[in-house]
Structure formats: structure tokens, C-alpha cells
N, C-alpha and C. Protein backbone atom coordinates (compact mmCIF):
# COMPACT_ATOMS: atom_id res chain seq x y z
N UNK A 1 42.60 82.95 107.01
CA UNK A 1 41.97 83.85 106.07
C UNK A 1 43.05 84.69 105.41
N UNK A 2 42.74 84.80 103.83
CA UNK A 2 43.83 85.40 103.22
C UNK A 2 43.36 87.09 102.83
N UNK A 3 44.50 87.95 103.57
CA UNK A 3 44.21 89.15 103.07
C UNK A 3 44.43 89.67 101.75
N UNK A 4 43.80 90.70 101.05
CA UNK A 4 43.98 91.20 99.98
C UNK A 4 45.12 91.96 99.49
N UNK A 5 46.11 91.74 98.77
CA UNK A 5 47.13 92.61 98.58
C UNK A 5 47.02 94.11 97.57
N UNK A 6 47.27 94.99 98.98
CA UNK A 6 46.80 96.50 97.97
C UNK A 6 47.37 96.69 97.30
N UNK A 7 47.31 97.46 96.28
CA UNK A 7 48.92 97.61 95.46
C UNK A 7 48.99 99.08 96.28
N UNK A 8 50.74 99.16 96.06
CA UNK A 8 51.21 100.26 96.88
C UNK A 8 51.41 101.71 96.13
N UNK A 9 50.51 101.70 94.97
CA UNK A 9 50.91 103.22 94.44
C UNK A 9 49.48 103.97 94.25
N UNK A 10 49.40 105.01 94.41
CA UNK A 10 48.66 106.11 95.07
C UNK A 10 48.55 106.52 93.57
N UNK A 11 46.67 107.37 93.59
CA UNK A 11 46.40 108.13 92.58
C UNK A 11 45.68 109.10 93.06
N UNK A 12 45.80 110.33 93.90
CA UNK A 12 45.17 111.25 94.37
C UNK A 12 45.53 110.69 95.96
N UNK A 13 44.31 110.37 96.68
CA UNK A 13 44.55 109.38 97.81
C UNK A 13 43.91 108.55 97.85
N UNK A 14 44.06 107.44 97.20
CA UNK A 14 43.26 106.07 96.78
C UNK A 14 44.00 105.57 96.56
N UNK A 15 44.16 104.13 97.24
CA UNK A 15 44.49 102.59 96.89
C UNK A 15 43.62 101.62 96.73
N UNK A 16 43.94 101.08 95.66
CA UNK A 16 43.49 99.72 94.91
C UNK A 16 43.61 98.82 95.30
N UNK A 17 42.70 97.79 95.35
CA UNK A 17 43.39 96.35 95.25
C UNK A 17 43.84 95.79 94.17
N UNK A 18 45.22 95.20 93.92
CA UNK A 18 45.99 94.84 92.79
C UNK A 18 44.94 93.83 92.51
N UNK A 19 44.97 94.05 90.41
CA UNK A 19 44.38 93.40 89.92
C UNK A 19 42.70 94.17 89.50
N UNK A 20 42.45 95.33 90.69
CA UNK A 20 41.14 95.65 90.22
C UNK A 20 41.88 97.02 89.14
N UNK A 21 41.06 97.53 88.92
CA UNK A 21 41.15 99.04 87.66
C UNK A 21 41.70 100.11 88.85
N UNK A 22 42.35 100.72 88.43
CA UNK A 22 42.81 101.77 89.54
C UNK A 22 41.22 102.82 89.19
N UNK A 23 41.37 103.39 90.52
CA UNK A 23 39.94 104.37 90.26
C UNK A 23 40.03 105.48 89.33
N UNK A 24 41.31 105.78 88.72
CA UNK A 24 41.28 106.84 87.79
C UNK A 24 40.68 106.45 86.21
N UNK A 25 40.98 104.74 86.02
CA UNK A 25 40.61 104.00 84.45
C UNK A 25 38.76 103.64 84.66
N UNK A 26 38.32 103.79 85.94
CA UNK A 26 37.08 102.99 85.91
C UNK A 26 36.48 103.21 85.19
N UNK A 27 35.16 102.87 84.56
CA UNK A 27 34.57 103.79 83.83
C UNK A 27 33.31 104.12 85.16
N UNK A 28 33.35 105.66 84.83
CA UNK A 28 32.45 106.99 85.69
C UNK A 28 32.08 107.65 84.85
N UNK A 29 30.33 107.25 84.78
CA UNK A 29 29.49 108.57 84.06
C UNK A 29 29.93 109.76 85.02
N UNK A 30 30.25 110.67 84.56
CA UNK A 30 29.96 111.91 85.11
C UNK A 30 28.42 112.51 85.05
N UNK A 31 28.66 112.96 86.63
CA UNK A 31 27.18 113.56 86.89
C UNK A 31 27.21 115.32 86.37
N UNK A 32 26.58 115.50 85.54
CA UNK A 32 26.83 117.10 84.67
C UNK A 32 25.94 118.21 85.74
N UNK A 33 26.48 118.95 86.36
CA UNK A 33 26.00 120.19 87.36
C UNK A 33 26.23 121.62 86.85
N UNK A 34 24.77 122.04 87.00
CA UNK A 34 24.95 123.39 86.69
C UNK A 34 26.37 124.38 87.44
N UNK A 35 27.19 124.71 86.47
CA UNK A 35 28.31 125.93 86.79
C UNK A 35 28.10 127.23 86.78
N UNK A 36 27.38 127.57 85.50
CA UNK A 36 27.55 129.32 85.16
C UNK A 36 26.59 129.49 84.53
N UNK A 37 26.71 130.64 84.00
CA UNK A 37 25.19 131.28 82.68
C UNK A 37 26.39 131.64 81.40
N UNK A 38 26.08 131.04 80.48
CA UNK A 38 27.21 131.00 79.35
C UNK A 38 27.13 132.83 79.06
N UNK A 39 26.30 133.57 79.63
CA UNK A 39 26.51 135.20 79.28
C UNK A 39 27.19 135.41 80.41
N UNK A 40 28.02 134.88 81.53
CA UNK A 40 29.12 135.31 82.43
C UNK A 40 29.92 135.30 82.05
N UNK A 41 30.05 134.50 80.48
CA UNK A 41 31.70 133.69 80.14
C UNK A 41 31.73 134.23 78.83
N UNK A 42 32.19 135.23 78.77
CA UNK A 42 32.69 136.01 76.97
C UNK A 42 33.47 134.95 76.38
N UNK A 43 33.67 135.48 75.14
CA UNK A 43 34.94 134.79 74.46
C UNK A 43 36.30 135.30 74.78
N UNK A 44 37.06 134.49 75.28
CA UNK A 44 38.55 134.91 75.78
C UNK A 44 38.36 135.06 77.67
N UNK A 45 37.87 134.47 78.15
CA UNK A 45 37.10 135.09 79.27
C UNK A 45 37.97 133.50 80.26
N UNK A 46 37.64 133.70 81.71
CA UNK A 46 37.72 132.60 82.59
C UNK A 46 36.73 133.54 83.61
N UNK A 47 36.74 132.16 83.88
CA UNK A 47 35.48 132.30 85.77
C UNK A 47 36.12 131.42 86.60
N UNK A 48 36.00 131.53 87.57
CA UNK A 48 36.47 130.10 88.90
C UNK A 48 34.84 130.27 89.38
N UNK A 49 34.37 128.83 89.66
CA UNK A 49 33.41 128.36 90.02
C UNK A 49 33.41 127.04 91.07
N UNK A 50 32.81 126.61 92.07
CA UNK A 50 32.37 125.83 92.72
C UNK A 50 31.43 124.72 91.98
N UNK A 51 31.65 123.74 92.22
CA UNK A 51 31.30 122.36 91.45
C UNK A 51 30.92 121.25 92.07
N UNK A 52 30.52 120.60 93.03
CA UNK A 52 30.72 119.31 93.54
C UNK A 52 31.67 119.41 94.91
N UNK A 53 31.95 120.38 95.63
CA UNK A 53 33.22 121.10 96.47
C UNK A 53 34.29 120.93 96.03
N UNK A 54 34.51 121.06 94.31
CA UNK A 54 36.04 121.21 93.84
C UNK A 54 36.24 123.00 93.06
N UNK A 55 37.01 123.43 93.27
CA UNK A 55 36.92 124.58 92.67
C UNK A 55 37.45 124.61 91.34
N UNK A 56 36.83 125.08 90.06
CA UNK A 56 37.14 124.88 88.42
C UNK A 56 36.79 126.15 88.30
N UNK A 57 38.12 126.06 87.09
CA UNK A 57 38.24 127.44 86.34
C UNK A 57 37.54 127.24 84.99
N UNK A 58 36.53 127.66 84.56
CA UNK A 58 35.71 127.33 82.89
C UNK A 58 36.83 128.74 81.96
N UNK A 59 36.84 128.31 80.98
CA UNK A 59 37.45 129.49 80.13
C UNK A 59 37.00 128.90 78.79
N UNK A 60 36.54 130.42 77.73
CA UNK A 60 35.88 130.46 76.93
C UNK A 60 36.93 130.66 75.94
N UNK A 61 37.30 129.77 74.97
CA UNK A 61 37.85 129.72 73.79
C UNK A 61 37.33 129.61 72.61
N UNK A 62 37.25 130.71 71.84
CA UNK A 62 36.70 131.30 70.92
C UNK A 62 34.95 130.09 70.62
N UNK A 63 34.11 130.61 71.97
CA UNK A 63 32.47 130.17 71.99
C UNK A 63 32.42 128.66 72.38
N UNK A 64 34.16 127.93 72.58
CA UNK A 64 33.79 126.82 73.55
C UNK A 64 34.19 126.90 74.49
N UNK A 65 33.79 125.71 75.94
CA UNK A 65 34.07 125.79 77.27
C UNK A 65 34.68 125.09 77.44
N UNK A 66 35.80 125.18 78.03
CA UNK A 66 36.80 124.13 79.03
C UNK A 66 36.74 124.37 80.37
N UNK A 67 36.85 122.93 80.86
CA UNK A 67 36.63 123.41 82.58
C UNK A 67 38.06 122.14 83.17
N UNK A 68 39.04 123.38 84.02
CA UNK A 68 40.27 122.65 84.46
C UNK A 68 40.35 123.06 85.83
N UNK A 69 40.99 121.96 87.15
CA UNK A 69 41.29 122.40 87.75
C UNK A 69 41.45 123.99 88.13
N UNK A 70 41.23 124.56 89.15
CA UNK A 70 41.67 126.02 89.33
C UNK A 70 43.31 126.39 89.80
N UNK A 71 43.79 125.49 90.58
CA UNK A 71 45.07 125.45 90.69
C UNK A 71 46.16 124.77 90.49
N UNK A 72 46.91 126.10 90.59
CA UNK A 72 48.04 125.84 89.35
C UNK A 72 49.09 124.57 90.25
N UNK A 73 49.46 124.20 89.67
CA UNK A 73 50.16 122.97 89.86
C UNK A 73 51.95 123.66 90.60
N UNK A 74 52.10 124.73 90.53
CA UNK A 74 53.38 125.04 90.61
C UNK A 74 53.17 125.39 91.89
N UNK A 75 52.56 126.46 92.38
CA UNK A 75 52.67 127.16 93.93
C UNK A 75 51.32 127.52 94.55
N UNK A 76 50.07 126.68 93.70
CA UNK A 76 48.62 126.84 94.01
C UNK A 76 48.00 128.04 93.48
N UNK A 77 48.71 128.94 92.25
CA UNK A 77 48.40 129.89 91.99
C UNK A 77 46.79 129.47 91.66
N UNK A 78 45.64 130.87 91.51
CA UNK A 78 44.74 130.69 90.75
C UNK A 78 44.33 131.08 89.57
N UNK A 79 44.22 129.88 88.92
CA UNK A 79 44.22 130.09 87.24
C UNK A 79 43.33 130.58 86.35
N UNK A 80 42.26 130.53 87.33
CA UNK A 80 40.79 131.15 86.80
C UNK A 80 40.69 132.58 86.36
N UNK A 81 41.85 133.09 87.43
CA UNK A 81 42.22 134.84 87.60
C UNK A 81 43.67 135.21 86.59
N UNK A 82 43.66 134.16 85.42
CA UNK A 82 44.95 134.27 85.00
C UNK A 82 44.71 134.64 83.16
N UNK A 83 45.80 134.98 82.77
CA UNK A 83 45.19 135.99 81.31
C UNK A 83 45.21 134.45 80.07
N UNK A 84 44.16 134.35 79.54
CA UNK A 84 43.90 133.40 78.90
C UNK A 84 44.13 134.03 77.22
N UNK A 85 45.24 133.61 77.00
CA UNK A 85 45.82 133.80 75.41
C UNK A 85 45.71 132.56 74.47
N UNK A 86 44.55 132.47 73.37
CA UNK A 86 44.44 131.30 72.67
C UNK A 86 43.32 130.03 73.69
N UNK A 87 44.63 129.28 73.28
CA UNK A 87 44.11 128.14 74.72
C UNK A 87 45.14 127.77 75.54
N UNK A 88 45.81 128.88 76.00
CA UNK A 88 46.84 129.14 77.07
C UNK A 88 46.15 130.03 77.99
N UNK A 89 46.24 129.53 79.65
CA UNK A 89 46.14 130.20 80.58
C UNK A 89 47.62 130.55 81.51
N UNK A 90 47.88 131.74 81.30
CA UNK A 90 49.21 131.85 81.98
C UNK A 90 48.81 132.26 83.48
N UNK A 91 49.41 131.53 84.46
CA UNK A 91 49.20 131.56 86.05
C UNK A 91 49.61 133.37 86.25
N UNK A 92 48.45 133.74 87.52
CA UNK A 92 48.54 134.98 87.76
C UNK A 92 49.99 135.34 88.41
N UNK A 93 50.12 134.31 88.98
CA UNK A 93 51.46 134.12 90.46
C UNK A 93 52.76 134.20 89.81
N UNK A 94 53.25 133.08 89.10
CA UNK A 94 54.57 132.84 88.24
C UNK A 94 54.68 132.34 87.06
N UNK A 95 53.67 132.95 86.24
CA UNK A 95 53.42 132.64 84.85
C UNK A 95 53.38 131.20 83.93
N UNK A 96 53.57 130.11 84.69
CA UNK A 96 52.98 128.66 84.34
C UNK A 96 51.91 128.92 83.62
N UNK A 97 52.00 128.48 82.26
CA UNK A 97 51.38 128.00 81.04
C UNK A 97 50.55 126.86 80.78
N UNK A 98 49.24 126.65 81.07
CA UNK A 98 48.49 125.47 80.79
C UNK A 98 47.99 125.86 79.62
N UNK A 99 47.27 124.60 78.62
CA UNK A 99 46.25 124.51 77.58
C UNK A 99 45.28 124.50 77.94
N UNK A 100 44.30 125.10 78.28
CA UNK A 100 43.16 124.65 78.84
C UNK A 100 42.45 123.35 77.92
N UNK A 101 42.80 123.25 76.97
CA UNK A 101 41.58 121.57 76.26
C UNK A 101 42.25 120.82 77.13
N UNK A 102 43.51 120.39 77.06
CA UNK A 102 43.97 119.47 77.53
C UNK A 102 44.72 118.81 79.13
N UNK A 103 44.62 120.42 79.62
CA UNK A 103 45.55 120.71 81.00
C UNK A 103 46.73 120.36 81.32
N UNK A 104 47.47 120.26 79.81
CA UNK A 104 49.15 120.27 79.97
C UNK A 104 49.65 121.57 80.33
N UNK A 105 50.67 121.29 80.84
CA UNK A 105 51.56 122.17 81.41
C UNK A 105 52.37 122.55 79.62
N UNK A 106 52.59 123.59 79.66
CA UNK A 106 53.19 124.24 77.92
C UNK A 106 54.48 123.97 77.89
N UNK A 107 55.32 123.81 79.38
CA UNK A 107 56.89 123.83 79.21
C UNK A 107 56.71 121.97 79.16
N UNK A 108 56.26 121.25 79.97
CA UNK A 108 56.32 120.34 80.75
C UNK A 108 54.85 119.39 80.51
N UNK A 109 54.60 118.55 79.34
CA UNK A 109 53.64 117.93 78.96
C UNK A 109 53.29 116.70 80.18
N UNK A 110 54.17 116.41 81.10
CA UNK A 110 54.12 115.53 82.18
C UNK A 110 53.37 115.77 82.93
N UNK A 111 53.29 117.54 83.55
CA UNK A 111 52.61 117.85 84.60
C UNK A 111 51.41 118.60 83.88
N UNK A 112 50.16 117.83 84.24
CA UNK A 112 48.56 117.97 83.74
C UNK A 112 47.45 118.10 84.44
N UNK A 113 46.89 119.50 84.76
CA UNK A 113 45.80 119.51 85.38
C UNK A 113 44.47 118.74 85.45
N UNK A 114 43.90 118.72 85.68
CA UNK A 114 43.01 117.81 85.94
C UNK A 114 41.92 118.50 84.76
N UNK A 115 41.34 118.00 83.85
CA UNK A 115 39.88 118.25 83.01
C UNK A 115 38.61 117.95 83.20
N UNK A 116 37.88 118.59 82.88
CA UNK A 116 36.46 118.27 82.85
C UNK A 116 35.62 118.35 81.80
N UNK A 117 34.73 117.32 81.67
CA UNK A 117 33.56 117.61 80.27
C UNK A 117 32.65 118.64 80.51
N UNK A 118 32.62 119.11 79.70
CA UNK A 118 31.49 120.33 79.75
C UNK A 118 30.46 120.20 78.58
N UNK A 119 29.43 120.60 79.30
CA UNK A 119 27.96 120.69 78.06
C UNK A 119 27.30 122.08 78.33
N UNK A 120 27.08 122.28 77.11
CA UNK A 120 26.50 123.43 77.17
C UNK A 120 24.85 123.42 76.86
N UNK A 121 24.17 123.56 77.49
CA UNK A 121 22.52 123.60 77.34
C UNK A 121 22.07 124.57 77.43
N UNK A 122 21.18 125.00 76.72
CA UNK A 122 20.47 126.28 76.18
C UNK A 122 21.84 127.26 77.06
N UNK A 123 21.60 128.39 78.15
CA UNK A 123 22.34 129.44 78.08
C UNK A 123 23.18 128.87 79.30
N UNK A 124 23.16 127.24 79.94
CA UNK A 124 23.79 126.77 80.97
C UNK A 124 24.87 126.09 80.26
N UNK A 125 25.98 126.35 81.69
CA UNK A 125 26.96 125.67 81.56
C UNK A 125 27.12 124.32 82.44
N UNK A 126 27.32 123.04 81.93
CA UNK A 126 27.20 122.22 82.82
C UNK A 126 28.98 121.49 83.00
N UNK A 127 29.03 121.29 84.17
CA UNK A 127 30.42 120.72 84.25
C UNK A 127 30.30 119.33 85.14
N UNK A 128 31.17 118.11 83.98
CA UNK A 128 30.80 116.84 84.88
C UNK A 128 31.72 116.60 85.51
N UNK A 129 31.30 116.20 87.01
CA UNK A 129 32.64 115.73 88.14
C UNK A 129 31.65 114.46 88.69
């Protein structure tokens, strides 16, 4: 009997079997879960919220929502608690610069937080994971 050859590179902590879609390309409806009450979230504003047991930071850029990872990629700062200029969130801890649309890093376009779709329904915020 012939075993399956995994491929040997890691995306979070998941391995593939070579040849299938790595689990990050699959295609995944996201399941959309209530986050917030869009009157918690001003304009210029962030929240950290609980999601699915992942913790996301939503931040309100001028009346839209982005929802990114909460921590910061550099020393685990939390970004939710961090001063949101434009669509820059600068880390509370050591000032690391994300976009929130996109979750690039501002110095360093390589290192990218993780994103989420967001919908907004009547005064809910929904975030898909």
C-alpha cells in the first residue's frame, strides 16, 4: 500500500497533501457572526472583539469596517487598543504600522495580518471567519 506524500511546508499548522489546494487557496464561504452594534464603533474608532474563539480588532474608517487580526505581528502587541490614523493602526507596544483594509505591515508589505470580510446589516456588525 502506497502512502500519500505530504508536502512539507506549513500554513498556520496545516499540512497538505501535495497536489491538493493548500487550505489557505480553498474556496471557504465564510460563516458571517454577529461582532458588535455599529453605534460601539465611531468613525476613527477600534474595538477588539471575540469571533469564532479568534480575537479581531474591527476599526471604523471613515463609516467602513475592517476586521484584522488583533495581534500585532511584532511582540503580540494589541492592536485593537492602538491609535488608528487614516487606515493606519499604529501598535500600542512599539509602534508597528498596519493598514487595516489590507493588513500590511506599512514598513514591511511581506509581513500581513490576517483579514476579514465584514457586512454590515441594519445596526450589526458581522465578521466572516
Amino acid at each position: 500500500m502506497k502512502r500519500a506524500k505530504l508536502d512539507s511546508r506549513l500554513r498556520g499548522n496545516e499540512i497538505w497533501r501535495r497536489g491538493e489546494e493548500p487550505p489557505y487557496r480553498r474556496n471557504h464561504m465564510a460563516e458571517f457572526v454577529k461582532a458588535a452594534n455599529l453605534s460601539e464603533l465611531s468613525p476613527g474608532s477600534a474595538k477588539v472583539v471575540e469571533v469564532a474563539g479568534k480575537t479581531i480588532a474591527l476599526f471604523n474608517v471613515g463609516g467602513t469596517i475592517y476586521a484584522t487580526d488583533n495581534t500585532c505581528l511584532h511582540q503580540g502587541g494589541p492592536l485593537g487598543e492602538g491609535e488608528l490614523i487614516g487606515e493606519v493602526v499604529v501598535c500600542p507596544w512599539h509602534q508597528w504600522e498596519y493598514n487595516v483594509r489590507t493588513g500590511e505591515n506599512v514598513g514591511n508589505s511581506l509581513l500581513k495580518l490576517a483579514t476579514y470580510p465584514v457586512q454590515v446589516e441594519g445596526g450589526d456588525i458581522k465578521v466572516g471567519v
